[in-house]
Protein backbone atom coordinates (compact mmCIF):
# COMPACT_ATOMS: atom_id res chain seq x y z
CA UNK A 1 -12.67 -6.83 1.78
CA UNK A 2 -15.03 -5.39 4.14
CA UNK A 3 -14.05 -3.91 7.29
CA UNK A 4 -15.81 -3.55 10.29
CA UNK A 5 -16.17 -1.14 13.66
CA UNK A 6 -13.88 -2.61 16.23
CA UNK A 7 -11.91 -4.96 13.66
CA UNK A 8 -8.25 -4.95 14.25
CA UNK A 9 -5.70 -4.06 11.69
CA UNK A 10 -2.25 -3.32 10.96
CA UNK A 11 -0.98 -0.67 8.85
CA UNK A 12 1.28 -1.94 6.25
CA UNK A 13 2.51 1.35 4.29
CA UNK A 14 3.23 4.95 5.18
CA UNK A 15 4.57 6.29 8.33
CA UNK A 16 3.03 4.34 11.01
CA UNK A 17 3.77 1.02 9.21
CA UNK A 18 3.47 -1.83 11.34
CA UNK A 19 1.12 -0.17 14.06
CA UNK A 20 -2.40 -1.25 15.28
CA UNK A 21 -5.25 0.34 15.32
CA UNK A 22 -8.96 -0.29 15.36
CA UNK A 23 -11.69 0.55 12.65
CA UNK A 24 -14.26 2.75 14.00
CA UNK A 25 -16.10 3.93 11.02
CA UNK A 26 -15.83 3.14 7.32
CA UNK A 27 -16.24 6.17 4.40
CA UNK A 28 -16.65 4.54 1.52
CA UNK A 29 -15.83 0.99 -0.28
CA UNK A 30 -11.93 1.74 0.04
CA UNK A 31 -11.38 3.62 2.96
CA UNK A 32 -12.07 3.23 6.84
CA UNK A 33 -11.54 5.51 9.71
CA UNK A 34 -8.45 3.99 12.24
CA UNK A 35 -7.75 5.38 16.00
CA UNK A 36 -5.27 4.02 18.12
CA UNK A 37 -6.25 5.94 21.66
CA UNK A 38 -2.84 7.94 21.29
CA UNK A 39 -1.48 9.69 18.27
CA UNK A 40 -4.92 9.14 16.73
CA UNK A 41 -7.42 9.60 19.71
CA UNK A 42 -11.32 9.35 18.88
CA UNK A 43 -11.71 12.80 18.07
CA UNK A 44 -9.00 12.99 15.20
CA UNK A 45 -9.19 9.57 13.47
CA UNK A 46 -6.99 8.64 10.88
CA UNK A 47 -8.41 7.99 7.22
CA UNK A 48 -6.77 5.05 5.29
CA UNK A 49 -6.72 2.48 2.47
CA UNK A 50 -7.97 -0.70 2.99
CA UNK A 51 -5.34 -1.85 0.44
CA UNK A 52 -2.50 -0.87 2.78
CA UNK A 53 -3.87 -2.79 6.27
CA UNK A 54 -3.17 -5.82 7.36
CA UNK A 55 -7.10 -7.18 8.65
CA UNK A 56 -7.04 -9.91 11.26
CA UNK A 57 -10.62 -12.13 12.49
CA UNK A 58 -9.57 -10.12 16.04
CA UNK A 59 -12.37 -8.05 17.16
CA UNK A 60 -13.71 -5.98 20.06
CA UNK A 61 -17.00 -7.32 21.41
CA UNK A 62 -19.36 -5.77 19.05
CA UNK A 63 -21.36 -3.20 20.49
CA UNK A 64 -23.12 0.00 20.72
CA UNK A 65 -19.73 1.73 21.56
CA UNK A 66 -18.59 1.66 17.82
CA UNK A 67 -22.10 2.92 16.51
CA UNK A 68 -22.86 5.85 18.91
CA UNK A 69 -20.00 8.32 19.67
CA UNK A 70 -19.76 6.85 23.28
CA UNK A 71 -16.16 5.26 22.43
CA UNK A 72 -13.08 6.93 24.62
CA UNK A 73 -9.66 6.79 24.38
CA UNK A 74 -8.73 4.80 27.52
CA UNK A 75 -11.60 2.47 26.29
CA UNK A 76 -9.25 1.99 22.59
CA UNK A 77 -6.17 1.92 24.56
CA UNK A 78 -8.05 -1.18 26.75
CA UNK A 79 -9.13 -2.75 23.94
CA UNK A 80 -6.07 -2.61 21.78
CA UNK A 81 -3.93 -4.13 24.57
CA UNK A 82 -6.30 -6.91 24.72
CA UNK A 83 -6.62 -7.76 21.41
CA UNK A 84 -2.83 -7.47 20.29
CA UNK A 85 -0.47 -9.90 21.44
CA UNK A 86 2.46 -8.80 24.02
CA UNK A 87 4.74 -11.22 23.14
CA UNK A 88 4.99 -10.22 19.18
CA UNK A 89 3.47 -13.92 17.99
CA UNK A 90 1.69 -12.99 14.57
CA UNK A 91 -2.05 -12.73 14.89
CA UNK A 92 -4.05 -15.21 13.15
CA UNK A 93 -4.78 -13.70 9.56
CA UNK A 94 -8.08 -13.66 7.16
């Protein structure tokens, strides 16, 4: 399973099971950097096991945002809220 910068995914072990967050970097073939735009803002991502998220086809607009350091956390915040459902429908799932 690859993962990529500005994919959406769901945590499905640990503490912060069931919360969203977005990839923004990936550090080797079985783990990815997450941030959320609150308890993990850009500047202290959190590392994690692809084996314990939940990946959906959901992304944010791919872009130069993810690549170059130019991502903020209002601008995760934004996208997160647009790309998770309010209403708590299940995402479609790869």
């Amino acid at each position: 399973m690859e993962l990529k910068p500005g994919q959406l995914v769901r945590s499905l072990a640990g503490r912060d099971k069931g919360k969203h967050y977005l990839v923004i970097g990936e550090l080797d073939y079985k783990h990815v950097l997450l941030v959320d735009g609150r308890s993990r803002p850009v500047s202290r991502p959190k590392k994690k096991n692809i084996v314990h998220l939940q990946h959906y086809e959901r992304r944010a607009a791919p872009g130069e945002m993810f690549s170059s350091a130019q991502l903020t956390d209002n601008q995760v915040l934004k996208l997160l809220k647009e790309l998770v459902p309010e209403t708590g429908a299940p995402v479609e799932e790869v």
